[in-house]
Protein backbone atom coordinates (compact mmCIF):
# COMPACT_ATOMS: atom_id res chain seq x y z
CA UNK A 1 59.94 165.00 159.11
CA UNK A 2 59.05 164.14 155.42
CA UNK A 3 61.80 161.63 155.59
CA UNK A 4 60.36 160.34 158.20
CA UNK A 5 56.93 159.81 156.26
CA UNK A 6 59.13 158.50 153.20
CA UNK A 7 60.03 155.53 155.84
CA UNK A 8 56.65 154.74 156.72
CA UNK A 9 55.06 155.29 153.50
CA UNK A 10 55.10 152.18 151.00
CA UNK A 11 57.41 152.44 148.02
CA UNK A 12 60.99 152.21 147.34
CA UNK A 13 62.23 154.77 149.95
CA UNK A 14 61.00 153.04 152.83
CA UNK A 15 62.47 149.63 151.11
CA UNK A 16 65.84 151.55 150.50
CA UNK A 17 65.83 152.24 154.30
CA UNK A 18 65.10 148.76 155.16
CA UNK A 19 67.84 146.97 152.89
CA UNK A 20 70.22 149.57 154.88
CA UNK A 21 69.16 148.74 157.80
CA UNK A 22 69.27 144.88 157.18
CA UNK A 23 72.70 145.64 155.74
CA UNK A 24 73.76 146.63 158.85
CA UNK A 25 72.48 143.82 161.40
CA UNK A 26 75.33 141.76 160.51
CA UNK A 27 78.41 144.09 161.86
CA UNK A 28 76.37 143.27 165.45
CA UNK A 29 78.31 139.86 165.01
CA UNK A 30 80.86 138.12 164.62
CA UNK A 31 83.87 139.09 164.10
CA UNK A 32 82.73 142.85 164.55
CA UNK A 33 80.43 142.16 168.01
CA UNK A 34 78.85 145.65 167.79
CA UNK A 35 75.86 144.64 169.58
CA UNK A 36 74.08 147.47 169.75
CA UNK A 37 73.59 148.00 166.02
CA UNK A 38 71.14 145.04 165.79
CA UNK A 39 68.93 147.25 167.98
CA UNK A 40 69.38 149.85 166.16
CA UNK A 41 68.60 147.51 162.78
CA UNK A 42 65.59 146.12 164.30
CA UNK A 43 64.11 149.10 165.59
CA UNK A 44 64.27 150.61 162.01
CA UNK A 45 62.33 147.71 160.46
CA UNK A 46 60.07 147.76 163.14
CA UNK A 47 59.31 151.37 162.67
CA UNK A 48 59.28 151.43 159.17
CA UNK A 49 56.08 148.88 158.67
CA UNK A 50 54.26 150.34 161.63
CA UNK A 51 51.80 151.87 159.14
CA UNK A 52 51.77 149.67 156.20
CA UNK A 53 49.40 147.30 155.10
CA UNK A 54 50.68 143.45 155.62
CA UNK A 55 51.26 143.30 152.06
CA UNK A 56 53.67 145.97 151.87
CA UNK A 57 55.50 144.91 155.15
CA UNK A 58 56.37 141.46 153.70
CA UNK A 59 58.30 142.97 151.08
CA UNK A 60 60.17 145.65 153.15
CA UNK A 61 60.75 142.50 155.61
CA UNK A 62 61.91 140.79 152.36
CA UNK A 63 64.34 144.00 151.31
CA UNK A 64 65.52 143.52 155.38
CA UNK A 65 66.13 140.34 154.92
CA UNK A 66 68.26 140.74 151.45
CA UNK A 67 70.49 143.30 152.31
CA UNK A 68 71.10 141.32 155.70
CA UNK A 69 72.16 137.94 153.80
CA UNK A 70 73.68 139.58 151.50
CA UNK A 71 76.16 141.18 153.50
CA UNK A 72 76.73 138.77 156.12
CA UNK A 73 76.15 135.55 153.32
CA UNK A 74 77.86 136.50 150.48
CA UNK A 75 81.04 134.41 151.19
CA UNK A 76 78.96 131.63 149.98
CA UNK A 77 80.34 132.52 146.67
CA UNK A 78 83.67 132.06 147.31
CA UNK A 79 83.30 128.13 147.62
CA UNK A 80 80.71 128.16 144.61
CA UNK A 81 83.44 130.65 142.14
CA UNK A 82 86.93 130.12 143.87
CA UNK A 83 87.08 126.13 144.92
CA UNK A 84 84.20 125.05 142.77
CA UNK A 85 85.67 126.80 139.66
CA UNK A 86 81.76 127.52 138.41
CA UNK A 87 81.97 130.91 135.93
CA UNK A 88 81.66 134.23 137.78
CA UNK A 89 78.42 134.99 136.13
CA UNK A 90 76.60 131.73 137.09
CA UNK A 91 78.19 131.71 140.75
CA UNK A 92 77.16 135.42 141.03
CA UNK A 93 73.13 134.39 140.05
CA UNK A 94 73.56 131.75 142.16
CA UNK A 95 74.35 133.71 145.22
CA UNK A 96 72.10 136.24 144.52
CA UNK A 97 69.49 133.61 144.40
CA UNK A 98 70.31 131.91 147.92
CA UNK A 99 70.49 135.44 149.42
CA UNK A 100 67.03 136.43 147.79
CA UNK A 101 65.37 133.00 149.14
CA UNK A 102 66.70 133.55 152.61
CA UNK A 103 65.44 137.15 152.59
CA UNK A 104 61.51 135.78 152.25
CA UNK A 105 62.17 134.47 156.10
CA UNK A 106 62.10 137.77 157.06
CA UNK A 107 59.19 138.56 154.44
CA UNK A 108 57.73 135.70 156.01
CA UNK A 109 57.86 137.72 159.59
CA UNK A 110 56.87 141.21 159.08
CA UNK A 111 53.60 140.21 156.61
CA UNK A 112 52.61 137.76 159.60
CA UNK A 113 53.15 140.23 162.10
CA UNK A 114 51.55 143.05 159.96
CA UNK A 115 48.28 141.02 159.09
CA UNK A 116 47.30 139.16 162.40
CA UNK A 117 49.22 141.48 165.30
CA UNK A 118 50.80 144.94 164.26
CA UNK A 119 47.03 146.28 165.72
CA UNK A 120 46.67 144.77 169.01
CA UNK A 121 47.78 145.40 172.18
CA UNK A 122 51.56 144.78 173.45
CA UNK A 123 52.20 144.31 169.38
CA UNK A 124 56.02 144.35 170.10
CA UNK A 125 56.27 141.73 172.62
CA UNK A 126 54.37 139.59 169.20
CA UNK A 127 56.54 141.12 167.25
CA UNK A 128 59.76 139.36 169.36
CA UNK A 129 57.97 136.28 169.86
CA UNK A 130 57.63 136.15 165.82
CA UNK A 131 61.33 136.93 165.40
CA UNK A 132 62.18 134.41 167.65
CA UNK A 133 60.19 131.91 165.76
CA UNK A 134 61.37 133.04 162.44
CA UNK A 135 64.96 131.82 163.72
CA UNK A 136 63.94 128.90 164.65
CA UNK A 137 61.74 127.96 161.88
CA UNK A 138 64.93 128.67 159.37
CA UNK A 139 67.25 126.32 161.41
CA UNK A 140 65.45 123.56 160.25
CA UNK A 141 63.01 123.97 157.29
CA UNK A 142 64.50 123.02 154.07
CA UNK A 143 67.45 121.03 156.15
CA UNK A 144 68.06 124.62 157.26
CA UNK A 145 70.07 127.39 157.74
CA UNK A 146 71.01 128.46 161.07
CA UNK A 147 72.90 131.83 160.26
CA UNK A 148 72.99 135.28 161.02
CA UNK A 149 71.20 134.60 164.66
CA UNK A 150 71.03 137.49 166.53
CA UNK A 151 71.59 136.50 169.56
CA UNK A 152 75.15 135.01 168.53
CA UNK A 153 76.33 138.67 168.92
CA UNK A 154 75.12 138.86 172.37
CA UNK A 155 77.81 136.67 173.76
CA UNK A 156 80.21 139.13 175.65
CA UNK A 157 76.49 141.64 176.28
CA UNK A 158 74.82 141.72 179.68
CA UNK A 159 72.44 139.38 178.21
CA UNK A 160 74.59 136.28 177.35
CA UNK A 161 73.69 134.75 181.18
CA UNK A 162 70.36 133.88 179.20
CA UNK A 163 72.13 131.63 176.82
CA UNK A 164 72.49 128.61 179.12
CA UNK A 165 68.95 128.92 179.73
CA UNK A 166 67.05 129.79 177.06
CA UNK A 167 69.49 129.49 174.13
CA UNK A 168 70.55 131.21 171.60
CA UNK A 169 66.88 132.25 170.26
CA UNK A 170 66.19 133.27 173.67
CA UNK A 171 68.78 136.30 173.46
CA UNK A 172 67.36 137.05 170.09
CA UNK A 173 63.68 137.45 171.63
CA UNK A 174 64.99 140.01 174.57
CA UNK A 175 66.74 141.84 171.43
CA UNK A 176 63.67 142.18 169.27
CA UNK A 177 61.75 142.91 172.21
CA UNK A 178 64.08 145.79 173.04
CA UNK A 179 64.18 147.23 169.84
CA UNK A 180 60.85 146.86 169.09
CA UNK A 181 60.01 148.38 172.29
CA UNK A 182 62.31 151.25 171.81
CA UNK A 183 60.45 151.51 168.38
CA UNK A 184 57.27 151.76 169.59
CA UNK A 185 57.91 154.21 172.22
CA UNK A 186 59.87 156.67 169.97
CA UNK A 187 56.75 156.65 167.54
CA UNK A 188 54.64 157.29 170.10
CA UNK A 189 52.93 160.99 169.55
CA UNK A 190 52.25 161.15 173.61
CA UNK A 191 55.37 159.64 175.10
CA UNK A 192 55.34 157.73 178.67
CA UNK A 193 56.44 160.27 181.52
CA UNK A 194 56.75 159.74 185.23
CA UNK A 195 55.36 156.63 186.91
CA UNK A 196 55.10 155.20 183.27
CA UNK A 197 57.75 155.94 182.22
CA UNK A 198 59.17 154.67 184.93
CA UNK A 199 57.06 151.08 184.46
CA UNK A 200 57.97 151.33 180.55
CA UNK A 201 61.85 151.60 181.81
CA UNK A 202 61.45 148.54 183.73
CA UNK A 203 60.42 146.07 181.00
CA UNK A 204 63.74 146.99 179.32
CA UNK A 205 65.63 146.52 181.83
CA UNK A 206 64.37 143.52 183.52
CA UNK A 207 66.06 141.16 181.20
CA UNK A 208 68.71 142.50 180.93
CA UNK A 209 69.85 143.06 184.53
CA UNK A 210 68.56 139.36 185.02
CA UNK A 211 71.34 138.41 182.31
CA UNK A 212 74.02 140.33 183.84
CA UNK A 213 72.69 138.32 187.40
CA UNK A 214 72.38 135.25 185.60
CA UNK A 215 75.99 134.90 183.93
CA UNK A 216 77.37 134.35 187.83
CA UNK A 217 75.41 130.95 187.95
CA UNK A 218 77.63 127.93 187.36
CA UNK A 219 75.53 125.67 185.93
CA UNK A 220 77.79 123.20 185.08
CA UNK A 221 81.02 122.03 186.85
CA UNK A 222 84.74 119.80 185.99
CA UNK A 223 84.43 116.37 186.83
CA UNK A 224 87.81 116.53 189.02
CA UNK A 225 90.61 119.04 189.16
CA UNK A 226 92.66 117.62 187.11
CA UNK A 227 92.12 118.94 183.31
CA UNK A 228 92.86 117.61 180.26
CA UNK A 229 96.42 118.61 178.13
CA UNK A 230 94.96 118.95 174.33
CA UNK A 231 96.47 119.93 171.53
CA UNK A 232 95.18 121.56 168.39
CA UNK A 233 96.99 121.20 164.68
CA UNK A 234 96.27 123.48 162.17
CA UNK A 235 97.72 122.97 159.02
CA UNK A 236 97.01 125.85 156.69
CA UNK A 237 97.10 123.97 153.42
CA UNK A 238 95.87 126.07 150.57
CA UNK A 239 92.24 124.73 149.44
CA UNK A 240 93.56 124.83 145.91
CA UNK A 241 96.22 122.25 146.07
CA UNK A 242 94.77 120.28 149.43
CA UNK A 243 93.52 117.12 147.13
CA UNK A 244 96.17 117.21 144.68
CA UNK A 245 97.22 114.01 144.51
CA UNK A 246 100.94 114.95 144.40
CA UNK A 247 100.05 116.91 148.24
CA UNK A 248 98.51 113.67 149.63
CA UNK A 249 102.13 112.59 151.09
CA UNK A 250 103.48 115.81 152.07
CA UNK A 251 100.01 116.78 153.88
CA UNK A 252 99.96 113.32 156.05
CA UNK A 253 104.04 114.10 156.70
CA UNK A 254 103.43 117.76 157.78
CA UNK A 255 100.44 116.44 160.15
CA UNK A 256 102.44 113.73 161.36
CA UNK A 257 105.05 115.92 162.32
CA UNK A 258 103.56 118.70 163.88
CA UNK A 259 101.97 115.85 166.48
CA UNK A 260 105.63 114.88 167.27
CA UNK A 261 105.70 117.50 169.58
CA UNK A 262 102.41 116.49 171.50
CA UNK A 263 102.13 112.90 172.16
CA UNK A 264 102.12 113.87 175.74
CA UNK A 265 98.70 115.39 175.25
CA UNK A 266 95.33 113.27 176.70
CA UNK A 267 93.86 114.51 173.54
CA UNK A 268 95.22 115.41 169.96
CA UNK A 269 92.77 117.13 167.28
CA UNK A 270 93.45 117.09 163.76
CA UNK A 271 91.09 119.33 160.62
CA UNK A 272 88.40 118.02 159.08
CA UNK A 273 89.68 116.19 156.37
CA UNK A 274 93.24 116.18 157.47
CA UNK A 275 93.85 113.04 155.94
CA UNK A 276 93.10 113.41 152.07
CA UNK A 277 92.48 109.82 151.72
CA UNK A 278 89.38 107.83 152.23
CA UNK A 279 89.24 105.38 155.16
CA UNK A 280 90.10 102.41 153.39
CA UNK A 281 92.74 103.54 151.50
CA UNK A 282 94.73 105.20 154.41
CA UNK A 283 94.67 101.86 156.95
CA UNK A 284 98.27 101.49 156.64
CA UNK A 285 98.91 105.04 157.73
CA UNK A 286 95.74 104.84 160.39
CA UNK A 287 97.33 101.98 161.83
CA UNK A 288 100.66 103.78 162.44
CA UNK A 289 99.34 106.74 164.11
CA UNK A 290 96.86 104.73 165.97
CA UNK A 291 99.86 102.47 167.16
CA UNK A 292 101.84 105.89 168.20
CA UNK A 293 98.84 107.40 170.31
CA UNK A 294 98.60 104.20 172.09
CA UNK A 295 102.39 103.96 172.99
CA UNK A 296 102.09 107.44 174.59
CA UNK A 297 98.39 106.36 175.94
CA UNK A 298 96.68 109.66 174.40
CA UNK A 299 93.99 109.58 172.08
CA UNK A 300 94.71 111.28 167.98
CA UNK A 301 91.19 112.23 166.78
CA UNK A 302 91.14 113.54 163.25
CA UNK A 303 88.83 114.31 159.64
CA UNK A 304 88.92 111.42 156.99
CA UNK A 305 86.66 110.75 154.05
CA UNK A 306 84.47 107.76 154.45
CA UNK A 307 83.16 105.57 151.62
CA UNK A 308 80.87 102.92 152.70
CA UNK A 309 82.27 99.18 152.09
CA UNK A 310 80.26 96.26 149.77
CA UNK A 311 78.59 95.39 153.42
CA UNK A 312 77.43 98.82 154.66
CA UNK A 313 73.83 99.84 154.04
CA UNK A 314 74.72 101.88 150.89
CA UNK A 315 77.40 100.34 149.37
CA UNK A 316 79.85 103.44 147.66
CA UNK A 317 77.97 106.38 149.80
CA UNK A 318 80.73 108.92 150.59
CA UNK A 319 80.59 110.54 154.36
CA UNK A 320 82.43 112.99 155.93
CA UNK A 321 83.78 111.87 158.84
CA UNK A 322 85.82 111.73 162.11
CA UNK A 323 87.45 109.10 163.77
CA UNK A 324 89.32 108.75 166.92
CA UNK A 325 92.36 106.42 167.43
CA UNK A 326 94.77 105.12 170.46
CA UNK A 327 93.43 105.29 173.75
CA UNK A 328 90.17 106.73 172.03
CA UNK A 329 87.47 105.00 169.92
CA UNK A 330 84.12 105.66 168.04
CA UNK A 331 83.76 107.21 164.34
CA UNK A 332 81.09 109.72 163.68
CA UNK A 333 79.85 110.31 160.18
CA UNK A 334 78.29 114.12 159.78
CA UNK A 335 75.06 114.80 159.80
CA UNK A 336 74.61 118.35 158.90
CA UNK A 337 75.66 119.10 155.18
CA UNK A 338 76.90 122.32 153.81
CA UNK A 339 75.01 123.82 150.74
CA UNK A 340 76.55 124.81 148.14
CA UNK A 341 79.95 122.96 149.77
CA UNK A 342 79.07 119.23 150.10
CA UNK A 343 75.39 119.26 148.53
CA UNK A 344 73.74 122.22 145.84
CA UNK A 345 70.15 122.84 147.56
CA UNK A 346 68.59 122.03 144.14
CA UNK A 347 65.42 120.20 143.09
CA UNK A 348 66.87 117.18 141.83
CA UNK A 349 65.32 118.02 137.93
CA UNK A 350 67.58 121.05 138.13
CA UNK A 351 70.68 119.03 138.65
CA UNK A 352 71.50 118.53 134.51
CA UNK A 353 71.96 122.48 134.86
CA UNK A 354 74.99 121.69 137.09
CA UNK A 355 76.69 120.38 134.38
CA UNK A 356 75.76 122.64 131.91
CA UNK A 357 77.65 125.51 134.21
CA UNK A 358 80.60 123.27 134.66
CA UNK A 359 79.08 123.13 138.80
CA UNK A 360 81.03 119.91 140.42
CA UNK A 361 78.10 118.15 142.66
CA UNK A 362 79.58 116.84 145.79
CA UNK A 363 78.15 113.39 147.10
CA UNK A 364 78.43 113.17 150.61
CA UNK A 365 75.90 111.17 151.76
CA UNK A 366 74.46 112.66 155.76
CA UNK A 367 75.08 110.25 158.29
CA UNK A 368 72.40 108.06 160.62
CA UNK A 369 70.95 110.10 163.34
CA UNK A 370 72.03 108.83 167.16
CA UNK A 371 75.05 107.78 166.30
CA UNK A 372 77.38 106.66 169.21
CA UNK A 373 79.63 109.57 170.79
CA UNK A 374 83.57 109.39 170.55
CA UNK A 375 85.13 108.23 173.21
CA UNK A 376 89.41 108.81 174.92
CA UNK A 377 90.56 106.79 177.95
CA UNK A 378 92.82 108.69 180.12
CA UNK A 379 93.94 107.31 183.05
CA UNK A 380 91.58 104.64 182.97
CA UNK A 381 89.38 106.93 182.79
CA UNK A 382 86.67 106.95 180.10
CA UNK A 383 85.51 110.22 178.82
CA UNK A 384 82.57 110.60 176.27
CA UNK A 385 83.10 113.16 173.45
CA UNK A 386 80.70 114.88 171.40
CA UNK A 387 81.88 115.51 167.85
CA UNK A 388 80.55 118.42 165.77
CA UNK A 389 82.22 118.47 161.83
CA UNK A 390 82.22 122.12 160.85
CA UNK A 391 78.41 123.43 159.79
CA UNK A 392 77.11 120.81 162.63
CA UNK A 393 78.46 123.19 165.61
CA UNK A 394 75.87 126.44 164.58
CA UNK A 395 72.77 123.67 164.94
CA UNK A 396 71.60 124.82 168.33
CA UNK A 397 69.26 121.59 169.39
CA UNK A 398 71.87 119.58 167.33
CA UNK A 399 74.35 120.48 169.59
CA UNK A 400 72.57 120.30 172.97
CA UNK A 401 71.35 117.00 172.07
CA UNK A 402 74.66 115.53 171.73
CA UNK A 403 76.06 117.54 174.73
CA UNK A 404 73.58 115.96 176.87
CA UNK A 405 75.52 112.56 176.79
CA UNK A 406 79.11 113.97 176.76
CA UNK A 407 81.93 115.95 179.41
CA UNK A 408 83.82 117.67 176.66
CA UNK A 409 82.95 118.74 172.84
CA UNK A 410 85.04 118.96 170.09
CA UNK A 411 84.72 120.30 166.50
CA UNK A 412 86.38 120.36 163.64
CA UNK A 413 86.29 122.35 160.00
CA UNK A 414 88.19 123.33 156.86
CA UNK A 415 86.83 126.73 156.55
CA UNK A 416 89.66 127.58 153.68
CA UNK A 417 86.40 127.04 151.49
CA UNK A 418 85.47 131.09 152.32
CA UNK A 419 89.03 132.60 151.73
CA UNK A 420 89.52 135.41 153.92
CA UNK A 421 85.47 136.62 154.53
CA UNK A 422 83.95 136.92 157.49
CA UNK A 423 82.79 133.21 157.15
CA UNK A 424 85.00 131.49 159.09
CA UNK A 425 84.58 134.08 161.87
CA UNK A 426 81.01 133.87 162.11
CA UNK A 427 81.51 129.95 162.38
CA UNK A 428 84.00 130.28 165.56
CA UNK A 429 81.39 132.94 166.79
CA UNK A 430 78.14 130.70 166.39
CA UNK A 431 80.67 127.39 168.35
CA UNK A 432 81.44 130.20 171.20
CA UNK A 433 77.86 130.26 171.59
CA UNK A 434 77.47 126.43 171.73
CA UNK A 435 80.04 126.06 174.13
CA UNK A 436 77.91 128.61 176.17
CA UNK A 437 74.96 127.41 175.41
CA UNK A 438 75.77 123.75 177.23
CA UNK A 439 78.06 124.69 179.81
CA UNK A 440 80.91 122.54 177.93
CA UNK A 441 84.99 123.29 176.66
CA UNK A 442 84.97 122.91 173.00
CA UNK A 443 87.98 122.08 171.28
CA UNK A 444 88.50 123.61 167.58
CA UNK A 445 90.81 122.70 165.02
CA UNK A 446 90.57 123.97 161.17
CA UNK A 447 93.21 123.87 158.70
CA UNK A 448 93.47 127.91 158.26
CA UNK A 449 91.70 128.44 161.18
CA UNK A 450 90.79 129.59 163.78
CA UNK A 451 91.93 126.91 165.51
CA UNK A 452 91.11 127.29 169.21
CA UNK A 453 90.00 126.06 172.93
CA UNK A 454 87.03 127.90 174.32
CA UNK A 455 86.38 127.68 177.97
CA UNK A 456 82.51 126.47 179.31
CA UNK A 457 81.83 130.25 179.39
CA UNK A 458 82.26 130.76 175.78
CA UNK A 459 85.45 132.63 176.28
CA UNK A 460 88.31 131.99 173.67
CA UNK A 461 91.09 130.75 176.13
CA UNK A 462 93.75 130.34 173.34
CA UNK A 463 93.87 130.62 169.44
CA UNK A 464 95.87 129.98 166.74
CA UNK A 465 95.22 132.74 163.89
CA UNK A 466 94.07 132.60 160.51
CA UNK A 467 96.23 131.34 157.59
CA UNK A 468 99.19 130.47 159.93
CA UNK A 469 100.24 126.88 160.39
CA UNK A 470 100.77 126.17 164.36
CA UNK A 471 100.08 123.62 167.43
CA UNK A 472 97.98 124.75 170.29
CA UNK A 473 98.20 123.37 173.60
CA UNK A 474 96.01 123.73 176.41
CA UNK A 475 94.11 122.44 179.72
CA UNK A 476 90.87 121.57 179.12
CA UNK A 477 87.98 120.49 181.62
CA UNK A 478 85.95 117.91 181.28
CA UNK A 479 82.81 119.07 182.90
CA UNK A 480 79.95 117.15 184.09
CA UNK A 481 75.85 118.81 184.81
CA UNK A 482 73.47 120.28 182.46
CA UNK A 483 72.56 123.84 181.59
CA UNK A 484 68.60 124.28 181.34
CA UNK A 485 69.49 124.69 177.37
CA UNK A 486 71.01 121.27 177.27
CA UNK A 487 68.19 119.44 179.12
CA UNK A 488 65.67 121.27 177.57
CA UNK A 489 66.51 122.57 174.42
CA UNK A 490 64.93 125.41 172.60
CA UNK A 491 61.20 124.40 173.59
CA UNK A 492 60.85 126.80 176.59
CA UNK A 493 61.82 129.84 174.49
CA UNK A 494 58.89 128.36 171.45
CA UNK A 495 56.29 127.58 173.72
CA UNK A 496 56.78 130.92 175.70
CA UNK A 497 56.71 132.68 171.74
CA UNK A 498 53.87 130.76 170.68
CA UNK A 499 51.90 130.97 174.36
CA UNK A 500 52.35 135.15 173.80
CA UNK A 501 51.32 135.17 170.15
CA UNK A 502 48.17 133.13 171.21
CA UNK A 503 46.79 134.99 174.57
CA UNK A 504 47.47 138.40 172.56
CA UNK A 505 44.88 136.90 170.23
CA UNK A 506 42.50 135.41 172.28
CA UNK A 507 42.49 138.37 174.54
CA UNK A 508 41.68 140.57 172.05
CA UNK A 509 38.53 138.15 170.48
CA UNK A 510 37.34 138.66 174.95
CA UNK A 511 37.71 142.15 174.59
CA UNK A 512 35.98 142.34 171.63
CA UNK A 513 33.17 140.24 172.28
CA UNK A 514 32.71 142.15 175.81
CA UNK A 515 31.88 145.34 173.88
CA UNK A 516 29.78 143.78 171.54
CA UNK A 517 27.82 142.30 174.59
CA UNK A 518 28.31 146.29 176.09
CA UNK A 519 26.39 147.36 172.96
């Protein structure tokens, strides 16, 4: 019992107890998918700032929120030590101080909650409309950071019928509801029993159930019976000798080759930068495998470094980029940059200190929004792709936008940049969810993987594993319909947060001013 009090109380001990139990929420993901832990983690946090004052509950949200990134974040320091060759101690501060400024979203949450809601009624249903917020909030402020989403863990969970309708912050609101509910319940001196328990019971398992009922809707459907034959190369080239300039050959020849095998596919994918050239300087090679693909009428989409020409916009800007070639067309330049991989998240004053710490500061330069979709002829046939390049696919309204438009999605990364963390897993766990999410096949290819198809379910149909070099080939469908997510994004699930977080107040102010007028 006095531990008990020790959680509640303010101090370190309750803090301690959050950063454990934020240090936990990530092993509900990917690649560990031990849902019920984030229950478990969000229940403690809940509990443990039930009696604080709002002060003290942003920093135990902040501890939460530090042991949390730091455990399922941390790889970030791989690509700033490892590939970026910046000095331990510098790379170390510098992950420490991404992890600590991600942890004040959850500081953010838990003083909000504690000053305006933690003493009203139905405070936990506020306190899951707030956590779904807080998600949302940190996919885009700041450029954003759409990580460590609870509701990515949901996917093979009763609930994941919700994600084609209300997305992946959706899932994340039943969760904290749930474990806040659970929370509140448990702390509860006079516990529900009979006909309310019975009621309490319900609100649980309402959701839930309605998941597990939802997941047999098939919201979207193929265009004809006949799939698509893709293939998949992943390479495995070693990050550290990838743009060597003695590897540039021998990485176009092993590429090259591997596709010798699958020029009978509708649709080849290639890594993000597969080709270690830029644009210009590969035509000679573009125009061979573009000539190939169109012999054998199938379409070779594959990464390439962009630079910008004396007639572009911004004459020199680098852009990461895909292109499609043969009986495809379009190039897409990405949108969504990675911190810390293409860009440092730095005040620009702060940049001389890159240099000072030996930091290399890429210069990709993000791509126009709208851009045209990629397209493949099969059959005279013409099929509309949407192209996602590597951090892009874990944008949920990103995605669905683009999905709207297209039958099939494709993505493609170089996730060598996080070594063997849990990175890279996380990533192919967040594009499961996207390929949920929208009802659509998504086609994967990385150069150490995982290199994969993943059926309009979100179900991993076939893989290639990590750190092996291999060809997948598959049927795809092209699939045609939209998913309430698709059409309507994430706004149901923030208008339904923000609509509970606003009649819990102004019901209160009624009931308040109806005793006053008692009185």
């Amino acid at each position: 019992m006095k531990y008990i009090e020790w959680i509640q109380r303010p101090g370190f001990p309750g803090h301690f107890f959050a950063l454990l139990m934020g240090a936990s929420l990530p092993f509900s993901l990917a690649p560990y998918y031990i849902w019920p832990i984030s229950i478990i983690s969000i229940a403690g946090l809940f509990f443990s700032i039930k009696q604080l004052p709002s002060r003290s509950a942003m920093w135990r949200g902040w501890w939460f929120g530090f042991g949390a990134y730091a455990v399922g974040v941390s790889w970030v320091y791989i690509s700033i030590h490892v590939h970026s060759f910046t000095p331990a101690v510098p790379a170390v501060l510098m992950t420490l101080g991404f992890v600590a400024g991600l942890a004040w979203f959850f500081a953010l949450l838990t003083g909000t909650y504690q000053r305006w809601f933690q003493h009203l009624p139905h405070a936990w249903l506020s306190f899951a409309a707030l956590w779904a917020l807080a998600e949302w909030f940190r996919s885009w402020f700041l450029s954003g950071f759409p990580w460590l989403f609870i509701g990515d863990g949901y996917i093979d969970s009763p609930l994941a019928g919700w994600a084609p309708v209300l997305g992946v912050y959706g899932l994340s609101f039943i969760v904290a509801a749930s474990a806040a509910w659970i929370a509140n319940v448990l702390s509860e001196k006079q516990r529900p029993a009979g006909l309310g328990l019975t009621l309490a019971l319900s609100v649980l398992a309402v959701p839930w159930a309605s998941g597990w009922a939802l997941q047999h809707i098939q919201w979207t459907q193929p265009i004809s019976d006949q799939p698509l034959s893709v293939a998949a190369i992943q390479g495995n080239i070693a990050q550290d000798r990838k743009w060597l300039p003695e590897e540039i050959y021998p990485t176009l020849e092993k590429y090259r080759s591997a596709s010798e095998g699958t020029w009978d596919a509708d649709l080849i994918l290639w890594p993000e930068t597969a080709i270690t050239v830029l644009y210009h300087q590969g035509k000679e090679y573009l125009g061979f495998l573009d000539e190939q693909a169109l012999s054998h009428q199938t379409t070779l989409i594959t990464g390439i470094p962009y630079q910008q020409g004396a007639e572009e916009p911004y004459p020199g800007a680098y852009h990461n980029s895909i292109l499609a070639l043969g009986s495809g067309a379009g190039i897409y330049h990405k949108q969504k940059l990675v911190p810390f991989g293409e860009y440092m998240p730095l005040p620009e004053s702060w940049r001389p200190l890159l240099a000072f710490f030996n930091i290399p500061m890429s210069e990709f330069r993000t791509g126009e929004a709208q851009q045209p979709l990629l397209h493949a002829t099969v059959d005279e046939t013409d099929y509309r792709i949407a192209p996602f390049i590597c951090y892009e696919v874990v944008y949920p309204d990103f995605v669905a936008d683009m999905a709207k438009e297209a039958g099939i999605m494709v993505t493609i990364s170089n996730d060598a940049w996080f070594g063997r963390s849990i990175g890279p897993l996380q990533h192919l766990g967040s594009a499961r969810m996207r390929a949920l999410e929208n009802g659509r096949y998504l086609l994967r290819a990385t150069n150490t993987g995982v290199t994969a198809l993943i059926d309009a379910k979100g179900k991993i149909i076939q893989a290639i594993p990590q750190f092996e070099f291999g060809v997948l080939k598959a049927q795809a469908q092209v699939m045609q319909g939209l998913t309430p997510f698709t059409r309507w994004g994430s706004w149901p699930i923030i208008l339904l947060s923000l609509g509970i977080l606003i009649l819990i107040r102004l019901k209160t102010r009624e009931v308040g001013s109806s005793a006053k007028e008692c009185l």
